[in-house]
Protein backbone atom coordinates (compact mmCIF):
# COMPACT_ATOMS: atom_id res chain seq x y z
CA UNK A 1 -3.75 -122.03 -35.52
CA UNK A 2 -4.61 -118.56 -34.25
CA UNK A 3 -6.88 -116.44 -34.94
CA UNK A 4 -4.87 -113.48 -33.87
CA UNK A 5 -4.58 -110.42 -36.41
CA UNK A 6 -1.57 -111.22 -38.95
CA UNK A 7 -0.82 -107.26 -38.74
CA UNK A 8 0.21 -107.71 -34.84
CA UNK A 9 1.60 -111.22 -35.06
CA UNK A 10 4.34 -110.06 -37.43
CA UNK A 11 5.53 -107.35 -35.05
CA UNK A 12 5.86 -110.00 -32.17
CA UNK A 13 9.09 -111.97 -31.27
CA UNK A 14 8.33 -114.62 -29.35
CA UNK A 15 10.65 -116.99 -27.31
CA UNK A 16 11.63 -120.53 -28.82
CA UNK A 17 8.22 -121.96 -27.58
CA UNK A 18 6.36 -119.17 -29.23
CA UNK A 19 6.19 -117.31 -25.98
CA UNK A 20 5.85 -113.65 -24.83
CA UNK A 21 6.13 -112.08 -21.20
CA UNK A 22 3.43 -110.10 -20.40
CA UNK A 23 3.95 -108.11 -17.66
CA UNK A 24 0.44 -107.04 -15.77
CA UNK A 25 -0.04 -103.74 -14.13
CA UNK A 26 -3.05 -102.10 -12.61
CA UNK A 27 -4.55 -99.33 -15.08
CA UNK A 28 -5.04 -96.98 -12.86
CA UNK A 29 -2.23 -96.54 -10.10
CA UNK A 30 0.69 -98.26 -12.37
CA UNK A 31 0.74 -100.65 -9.62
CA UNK A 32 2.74 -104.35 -11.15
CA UNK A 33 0.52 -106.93 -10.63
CA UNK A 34 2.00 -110.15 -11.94
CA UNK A 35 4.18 -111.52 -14.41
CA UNK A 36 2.66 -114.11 -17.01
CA UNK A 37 2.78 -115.71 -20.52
CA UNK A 38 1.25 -115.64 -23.50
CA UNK A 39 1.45 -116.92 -26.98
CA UNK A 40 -0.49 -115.69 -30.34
CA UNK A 41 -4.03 -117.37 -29.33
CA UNK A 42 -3.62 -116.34 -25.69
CA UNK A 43 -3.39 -112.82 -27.01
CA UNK A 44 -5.80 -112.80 -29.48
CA UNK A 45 -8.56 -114.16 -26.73
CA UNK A 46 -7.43 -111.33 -24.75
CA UNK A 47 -7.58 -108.72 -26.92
CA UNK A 48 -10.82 -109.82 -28.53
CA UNK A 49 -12.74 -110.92 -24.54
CA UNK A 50 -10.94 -108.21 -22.47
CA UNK A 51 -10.58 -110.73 -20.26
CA UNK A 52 -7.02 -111.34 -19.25
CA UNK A 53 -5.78 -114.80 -20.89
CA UNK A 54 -2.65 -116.38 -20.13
CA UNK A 55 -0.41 -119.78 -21.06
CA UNK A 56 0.54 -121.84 -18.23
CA UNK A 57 4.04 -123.36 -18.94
CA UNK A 58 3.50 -125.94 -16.14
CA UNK A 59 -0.12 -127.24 -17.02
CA UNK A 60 0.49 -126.43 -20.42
CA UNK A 61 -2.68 -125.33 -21.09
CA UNK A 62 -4.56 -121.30 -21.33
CA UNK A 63 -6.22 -120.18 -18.04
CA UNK A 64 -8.33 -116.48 -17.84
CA UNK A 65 -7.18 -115.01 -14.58
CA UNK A 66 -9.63 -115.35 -12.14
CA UNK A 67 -11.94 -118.37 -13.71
CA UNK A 68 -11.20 -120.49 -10.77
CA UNK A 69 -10.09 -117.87 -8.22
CA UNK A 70 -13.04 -115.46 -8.36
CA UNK A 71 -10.39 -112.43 -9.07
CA UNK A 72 -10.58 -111.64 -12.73
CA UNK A 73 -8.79 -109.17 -14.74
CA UNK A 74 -10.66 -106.87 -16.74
CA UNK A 75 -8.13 -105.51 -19.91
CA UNK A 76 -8.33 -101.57 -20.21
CA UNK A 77 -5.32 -102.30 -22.85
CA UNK A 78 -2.45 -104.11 -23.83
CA UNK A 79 0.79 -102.49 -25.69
CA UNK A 80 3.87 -104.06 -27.22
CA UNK A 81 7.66 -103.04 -26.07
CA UNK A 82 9.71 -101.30 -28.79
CA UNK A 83 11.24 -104.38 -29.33
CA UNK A 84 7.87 -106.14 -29.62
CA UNK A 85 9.37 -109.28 -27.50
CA UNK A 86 7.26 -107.95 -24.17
CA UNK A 87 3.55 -107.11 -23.52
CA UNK A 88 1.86 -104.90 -21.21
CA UNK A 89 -1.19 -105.63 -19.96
CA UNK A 90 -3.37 -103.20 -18.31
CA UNK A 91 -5.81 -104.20 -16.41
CA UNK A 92 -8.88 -103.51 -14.04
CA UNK A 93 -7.85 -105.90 -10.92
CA UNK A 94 -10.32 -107.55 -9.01
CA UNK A 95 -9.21 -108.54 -5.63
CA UNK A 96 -5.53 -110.55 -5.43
CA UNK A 97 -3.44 -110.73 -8.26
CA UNK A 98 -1.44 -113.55 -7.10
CA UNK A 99 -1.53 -117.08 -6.25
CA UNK A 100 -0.36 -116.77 -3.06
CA UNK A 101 -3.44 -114.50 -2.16
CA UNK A 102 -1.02 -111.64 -2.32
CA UNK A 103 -2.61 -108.32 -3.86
CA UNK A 104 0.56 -108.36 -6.14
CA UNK A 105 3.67 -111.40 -6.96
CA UNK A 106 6.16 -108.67 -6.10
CA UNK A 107 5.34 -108.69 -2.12
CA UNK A 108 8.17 -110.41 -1.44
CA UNK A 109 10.32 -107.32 -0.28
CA UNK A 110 13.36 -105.86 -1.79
CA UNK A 111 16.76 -107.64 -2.95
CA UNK A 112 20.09 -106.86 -1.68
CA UNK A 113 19.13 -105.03 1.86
């Protein structure tokens, strides 16, 4: 069960696993970071650390960005789409957003050119 405020979990509608997106951008330039995943708890740790906490569909377990890989995200402040089914999380970046050691997961270069 989660401990997350019953005020904000009503206004959230969550995939058929209970999921949000939470799309990650840097506070400060509007730069997008990353694209992640979060249910009720993950949230609620977030909101109440300010550290940036996420569910991983393929370990199926939470992870706080930048635990393992020394490049946490510090939460300036999260806000809910105005159809409450996607989060934005604005954050404080230190070093590489992404896996790949990437500053951001949209490197990749444009589509269709």
């Amino acid at each position: 069960m989660s401990s997350l405020d019953p005020t904000i979990a009503d206004r959230l509608k969550r995939t058929a696993d209970g999921l949000l997106p939470a799309v990650v951008q840097q506070h400060d330039t509007g730069e997008v970071l990353m694209l992640a995943w979060m249910d009720d708890e993950a949230l609620h740790r977030t909101l109440t650390t300010g550290r940036a906490t996420y569910w991983s569909r393929s370990r199926g377990e939470y992870w706080v960005k930048g635990e393992t890989s020394g490049n946490p995200q510090h939460v300036h402040e999260v806000r809910l789409d105005c159809d409450g089914d996607t989060l934005l999380v604005k954050v404080d970046q230190v070093g590489v957003a992404c896996h790949t050691g990437a500053r951001t997961c949209f490197d990749e270069g444009l589509l269709g050119e």
